[in-house]
C-alpha atoms as a PDB file:
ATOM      1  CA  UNK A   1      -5.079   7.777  -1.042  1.00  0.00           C
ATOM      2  CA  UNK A   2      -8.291   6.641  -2.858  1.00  0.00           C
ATOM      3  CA  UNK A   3      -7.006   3.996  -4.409  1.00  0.00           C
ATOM      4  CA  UNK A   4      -4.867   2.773  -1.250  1.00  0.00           C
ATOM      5  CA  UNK A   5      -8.501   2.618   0.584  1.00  0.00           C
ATOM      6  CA  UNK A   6     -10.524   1.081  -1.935  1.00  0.00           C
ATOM      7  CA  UNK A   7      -7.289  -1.608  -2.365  1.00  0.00           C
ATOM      8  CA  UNK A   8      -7.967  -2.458   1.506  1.00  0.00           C
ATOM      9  CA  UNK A   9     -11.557  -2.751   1.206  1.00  0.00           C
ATOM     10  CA  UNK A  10     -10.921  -4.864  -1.596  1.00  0.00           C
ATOM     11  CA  UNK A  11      -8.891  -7.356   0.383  1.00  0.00           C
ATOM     12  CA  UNK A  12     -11.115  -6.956   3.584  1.00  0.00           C
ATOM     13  CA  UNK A  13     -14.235  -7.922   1.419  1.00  0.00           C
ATOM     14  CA  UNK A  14     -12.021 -11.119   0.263  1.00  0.00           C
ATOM     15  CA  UNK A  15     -11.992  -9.273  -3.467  1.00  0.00           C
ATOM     16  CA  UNK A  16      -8.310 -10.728  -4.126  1.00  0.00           C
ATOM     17  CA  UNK A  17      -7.268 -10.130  -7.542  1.00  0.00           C
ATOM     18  CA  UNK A  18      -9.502  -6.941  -7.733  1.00  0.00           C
ATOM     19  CA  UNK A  19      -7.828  -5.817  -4.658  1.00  0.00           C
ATOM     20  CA  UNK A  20      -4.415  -6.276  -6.269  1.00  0.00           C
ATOM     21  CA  UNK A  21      -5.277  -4.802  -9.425  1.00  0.00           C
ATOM     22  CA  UNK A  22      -6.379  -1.518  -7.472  1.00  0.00           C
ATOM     23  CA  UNK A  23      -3.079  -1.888  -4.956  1.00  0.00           C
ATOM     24  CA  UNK A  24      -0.751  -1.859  -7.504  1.00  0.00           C
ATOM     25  CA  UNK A  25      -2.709   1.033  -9.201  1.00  0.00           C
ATOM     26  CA  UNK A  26      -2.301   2.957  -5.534  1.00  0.00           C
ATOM     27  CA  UNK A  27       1.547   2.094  -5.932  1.00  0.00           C
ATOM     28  CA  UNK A  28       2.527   3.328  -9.224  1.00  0.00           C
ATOM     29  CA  UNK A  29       0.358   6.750  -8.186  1.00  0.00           C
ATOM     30  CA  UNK A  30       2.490   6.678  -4.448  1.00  0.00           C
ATOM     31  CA  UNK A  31       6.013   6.190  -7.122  1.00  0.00           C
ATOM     32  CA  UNK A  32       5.361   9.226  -8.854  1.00  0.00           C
ATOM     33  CA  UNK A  33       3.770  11.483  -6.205  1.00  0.00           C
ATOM     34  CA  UNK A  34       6.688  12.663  -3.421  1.00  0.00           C
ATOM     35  CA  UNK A  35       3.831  12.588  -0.640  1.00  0.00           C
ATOM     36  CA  UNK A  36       5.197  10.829   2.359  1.00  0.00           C
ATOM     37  CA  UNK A  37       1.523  10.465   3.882  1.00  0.00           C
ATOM     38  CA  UNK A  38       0.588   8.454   0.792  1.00  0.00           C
ATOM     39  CA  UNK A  39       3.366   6.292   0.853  1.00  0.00           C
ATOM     40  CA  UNK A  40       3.157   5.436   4.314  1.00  0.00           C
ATOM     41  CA  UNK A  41      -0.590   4.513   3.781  1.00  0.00           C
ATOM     42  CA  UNK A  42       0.652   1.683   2.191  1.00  0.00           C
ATOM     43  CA  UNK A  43       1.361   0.432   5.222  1.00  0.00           C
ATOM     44  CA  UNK A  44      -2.602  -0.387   5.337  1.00  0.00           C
ATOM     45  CA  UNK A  45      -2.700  -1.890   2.049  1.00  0.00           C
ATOM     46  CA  UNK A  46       0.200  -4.408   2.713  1.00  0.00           C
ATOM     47  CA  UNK A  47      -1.998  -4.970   6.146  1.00  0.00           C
ATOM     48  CA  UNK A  48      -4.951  -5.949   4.437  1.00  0.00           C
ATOM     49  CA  UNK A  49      -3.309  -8.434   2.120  1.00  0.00           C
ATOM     50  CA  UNK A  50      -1.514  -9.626   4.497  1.00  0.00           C
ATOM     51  CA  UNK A  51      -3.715 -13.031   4.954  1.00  0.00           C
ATOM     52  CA  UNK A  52      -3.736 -14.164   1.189  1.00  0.00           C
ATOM     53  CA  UNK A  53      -1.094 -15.777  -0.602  1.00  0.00           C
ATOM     54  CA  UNK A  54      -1.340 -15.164  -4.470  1.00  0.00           C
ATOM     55  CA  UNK A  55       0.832 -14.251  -6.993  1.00  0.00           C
ATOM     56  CA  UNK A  56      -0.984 -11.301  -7.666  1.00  0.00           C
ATOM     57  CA  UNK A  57      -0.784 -10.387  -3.926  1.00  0.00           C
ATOM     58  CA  UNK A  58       2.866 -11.542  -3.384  1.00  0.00           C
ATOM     59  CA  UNK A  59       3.274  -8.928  -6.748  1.00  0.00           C
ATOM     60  CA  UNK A  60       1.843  -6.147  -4.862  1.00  0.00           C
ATOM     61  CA  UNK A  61       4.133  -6.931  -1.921  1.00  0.00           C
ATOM     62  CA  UNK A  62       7.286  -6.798  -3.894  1.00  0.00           C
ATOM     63  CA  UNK A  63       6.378  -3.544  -6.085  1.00  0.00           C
ATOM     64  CA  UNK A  64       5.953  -2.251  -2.040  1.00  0.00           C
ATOM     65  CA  UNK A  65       9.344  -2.874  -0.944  1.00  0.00           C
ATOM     66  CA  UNK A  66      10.749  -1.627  -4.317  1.00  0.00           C
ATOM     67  CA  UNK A  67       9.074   1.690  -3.717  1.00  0.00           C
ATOM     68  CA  UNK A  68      10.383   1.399   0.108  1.00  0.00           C
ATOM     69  CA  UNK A  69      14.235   0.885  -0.944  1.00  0.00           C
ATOM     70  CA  UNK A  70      12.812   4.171  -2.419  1.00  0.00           C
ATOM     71  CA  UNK A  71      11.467   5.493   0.387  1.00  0.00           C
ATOM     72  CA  UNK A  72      12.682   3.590   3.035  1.00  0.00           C
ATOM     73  CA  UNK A  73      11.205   4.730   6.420  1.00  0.00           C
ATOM     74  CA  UNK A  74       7.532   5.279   4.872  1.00  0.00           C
ATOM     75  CA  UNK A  75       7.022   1.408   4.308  1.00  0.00           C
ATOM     76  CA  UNK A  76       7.148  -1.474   5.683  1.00  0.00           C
ATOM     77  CA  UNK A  77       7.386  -4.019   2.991  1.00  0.00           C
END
């Protein structure tokens, strides 16, 4: 959940490609821990990217809704 807050406050700050780099950090840790409280955390990330339009953001976004087909009531890619 660390790196899911310090992705947001990233994005909120206007840190774009750090903010990625540290959201899809949070995603491969929510992939390979079964914690539904993690993964729906996500929910902020995808929140606070949610104004920019990068490739390294839209990148973030997809990885997101492959972990929701995952898990699919946790996200919402």
């Amino acid at each position: 959940m660390d790196r899911v807050g310090l992705a947001a406050a990233l994005f909120a700050e206007g840190e774009v490609e750090r903010a990625a780099a540290a959201a899809h950090q949070a995603i491969d840790a929510a992939a390979r821990i079964d914690s539904t409280l993690v993964a729906s955390r996500l929910n902020t990330l995808l929140d606070a990217a949610r104004p920019y339009e990068t490739a390294a953001v839209e990148d973030v976004r997809t990885k997101a809704r492959e972990l929701a087909a995952v898990r699919p009531t946790t996200i919402a890619a």
